[in-house]
C-alpha atoms as a PDB file:
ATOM      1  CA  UNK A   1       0.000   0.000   0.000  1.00  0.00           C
ATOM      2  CA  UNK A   2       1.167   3.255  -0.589  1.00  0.00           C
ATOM      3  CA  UNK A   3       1.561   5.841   2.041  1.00  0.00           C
ATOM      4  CA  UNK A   4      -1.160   8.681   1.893  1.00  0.00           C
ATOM      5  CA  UNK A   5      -0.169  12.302   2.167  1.00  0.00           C
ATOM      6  CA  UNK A   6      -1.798  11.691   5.770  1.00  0.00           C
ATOM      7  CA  UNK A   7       0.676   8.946   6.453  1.00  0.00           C
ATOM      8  CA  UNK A   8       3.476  11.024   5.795  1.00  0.00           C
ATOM      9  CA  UNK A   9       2.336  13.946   7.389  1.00  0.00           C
ATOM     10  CA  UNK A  10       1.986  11.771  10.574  1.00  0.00           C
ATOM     11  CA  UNK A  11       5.490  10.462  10.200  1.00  0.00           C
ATOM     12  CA  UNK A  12       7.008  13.535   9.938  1.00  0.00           C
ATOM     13  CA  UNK A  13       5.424  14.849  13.081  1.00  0.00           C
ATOM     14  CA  UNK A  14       6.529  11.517  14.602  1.00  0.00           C
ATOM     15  CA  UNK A  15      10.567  12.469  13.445  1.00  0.00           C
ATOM     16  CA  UNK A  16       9.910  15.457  15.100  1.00  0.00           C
ATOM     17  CA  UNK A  17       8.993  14.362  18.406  1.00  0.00           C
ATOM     18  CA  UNK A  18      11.785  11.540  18.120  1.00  0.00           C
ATOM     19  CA  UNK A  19      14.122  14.122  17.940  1.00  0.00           C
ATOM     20  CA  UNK A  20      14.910  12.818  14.142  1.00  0.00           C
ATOM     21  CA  UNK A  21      17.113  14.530  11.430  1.00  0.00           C
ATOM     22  CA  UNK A  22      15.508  13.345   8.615  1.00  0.00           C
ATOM     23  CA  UNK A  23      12.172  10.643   8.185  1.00  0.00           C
ATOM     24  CA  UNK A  24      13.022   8.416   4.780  1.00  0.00           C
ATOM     25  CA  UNK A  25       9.885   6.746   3.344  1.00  0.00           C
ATOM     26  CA  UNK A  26      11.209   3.520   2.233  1.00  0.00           C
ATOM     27  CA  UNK A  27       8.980   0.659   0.263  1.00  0.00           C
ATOM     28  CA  UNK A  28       9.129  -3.143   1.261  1.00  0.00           C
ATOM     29  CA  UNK A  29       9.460  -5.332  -2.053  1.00  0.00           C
ATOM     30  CA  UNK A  30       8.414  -7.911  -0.632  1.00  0.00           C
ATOM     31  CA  UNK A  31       4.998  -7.060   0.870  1.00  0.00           C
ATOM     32  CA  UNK A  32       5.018  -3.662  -1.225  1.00  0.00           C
ATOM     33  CA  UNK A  33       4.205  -1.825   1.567  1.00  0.00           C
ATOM     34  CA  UNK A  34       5.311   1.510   2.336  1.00  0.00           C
ATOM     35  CA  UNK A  35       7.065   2.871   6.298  1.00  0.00           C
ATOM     36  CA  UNK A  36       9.166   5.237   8.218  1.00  0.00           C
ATOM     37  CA  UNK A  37      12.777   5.066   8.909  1.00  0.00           C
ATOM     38  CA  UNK A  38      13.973   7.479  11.485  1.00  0.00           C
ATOM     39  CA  UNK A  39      17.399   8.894  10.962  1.00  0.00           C
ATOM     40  CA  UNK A  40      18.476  10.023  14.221  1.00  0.00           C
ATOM     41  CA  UNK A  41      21.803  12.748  14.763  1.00  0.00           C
ATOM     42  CA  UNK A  42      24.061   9.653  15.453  1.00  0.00           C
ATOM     43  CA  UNK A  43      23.455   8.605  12.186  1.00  0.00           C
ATOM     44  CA  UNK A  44      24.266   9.568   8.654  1.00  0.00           C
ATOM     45  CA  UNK A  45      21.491   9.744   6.644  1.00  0.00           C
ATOM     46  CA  UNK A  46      23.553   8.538   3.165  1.00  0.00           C
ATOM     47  CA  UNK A  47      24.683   5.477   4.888  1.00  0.00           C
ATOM     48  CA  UNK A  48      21.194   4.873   6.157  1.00  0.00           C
ATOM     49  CA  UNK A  49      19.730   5.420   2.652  1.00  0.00           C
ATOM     50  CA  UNK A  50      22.531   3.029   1.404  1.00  0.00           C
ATOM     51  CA  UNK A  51      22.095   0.454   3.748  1.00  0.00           C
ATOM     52  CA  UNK A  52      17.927   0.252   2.788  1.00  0.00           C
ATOM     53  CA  UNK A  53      18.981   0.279  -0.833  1.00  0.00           C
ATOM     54  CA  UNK A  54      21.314  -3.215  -0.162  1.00  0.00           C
ATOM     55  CA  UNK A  55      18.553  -4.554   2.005  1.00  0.00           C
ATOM     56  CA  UNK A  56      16.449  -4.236  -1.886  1.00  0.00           C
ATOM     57  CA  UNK A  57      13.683  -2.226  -0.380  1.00  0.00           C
ATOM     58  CA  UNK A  58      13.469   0.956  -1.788  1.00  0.00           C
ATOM     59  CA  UNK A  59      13.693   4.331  -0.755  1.00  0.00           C
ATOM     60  CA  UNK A  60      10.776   6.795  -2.065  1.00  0.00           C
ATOM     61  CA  UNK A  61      11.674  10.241  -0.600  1.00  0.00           C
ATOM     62  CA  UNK A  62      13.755  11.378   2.249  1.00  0.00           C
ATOM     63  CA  UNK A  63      12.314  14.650   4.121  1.00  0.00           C
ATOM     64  CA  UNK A  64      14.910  16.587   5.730  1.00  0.00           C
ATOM     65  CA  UNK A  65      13.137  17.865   9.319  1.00  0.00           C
ATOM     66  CA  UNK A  66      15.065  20.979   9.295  1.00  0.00           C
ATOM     67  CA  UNK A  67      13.866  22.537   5.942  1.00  0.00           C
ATOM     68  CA  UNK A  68      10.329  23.817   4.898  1.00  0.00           C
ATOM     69  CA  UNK A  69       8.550  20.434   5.712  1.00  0.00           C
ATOM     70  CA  UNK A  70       5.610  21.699   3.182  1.00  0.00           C
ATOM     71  CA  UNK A  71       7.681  22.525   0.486  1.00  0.00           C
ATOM     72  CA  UNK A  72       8.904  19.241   0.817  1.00  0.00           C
ATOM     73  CA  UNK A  73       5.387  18.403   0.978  1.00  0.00           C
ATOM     74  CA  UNK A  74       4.633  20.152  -2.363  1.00  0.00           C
ATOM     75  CA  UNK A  75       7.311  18.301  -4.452  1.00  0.00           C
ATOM     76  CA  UNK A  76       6.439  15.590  -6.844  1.00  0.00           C
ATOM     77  CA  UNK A  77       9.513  13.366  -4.600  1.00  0.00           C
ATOM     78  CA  UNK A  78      10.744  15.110  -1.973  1.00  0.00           C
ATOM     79  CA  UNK A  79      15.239  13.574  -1.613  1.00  0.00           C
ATOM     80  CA  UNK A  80      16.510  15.511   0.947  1.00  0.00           C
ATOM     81  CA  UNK A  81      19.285  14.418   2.180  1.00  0.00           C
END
């Protein structure tokens, strides 16, 4: 299933309140399902997108908490990093 703008919206508030960086809206292949990952300050949010991308699901759009999060919003795929 694919997330709804609703979805995001609600994991981007959840980044927020997790103290998160960024919130990267990756897809499972193999139930084609679509979820959070929470990139905290420890981490590095290219080595957490890389790490997804060898795991074969696939990352959709990365929203950087510290911009404009309805610009982000407002793009056809928001990749933030």
């Amino acid at each position: 299933m694919t997330a709804s703008f609703n979805d995001i919206g609600r994991w981007l508030e959840e980044g927020k309140m997790k103290g998160a960086t960024h919130v990267i809206v990756a897809r499972d292949t193999w139930d084609n399902e679509n979820y959070p990952v929470y990139v905290l300050p420890s981490d590095d949010v290219k080595e957490v997108v890389d790490g997804y991308a060898k795991k074969q699901d696939r990352v959709e759009e990365v929203y950087n908490l510290s911009m404009d999060i309805e610009e982000q919003l407002s793009s056809t795929r928001a990749m933030n990093l």
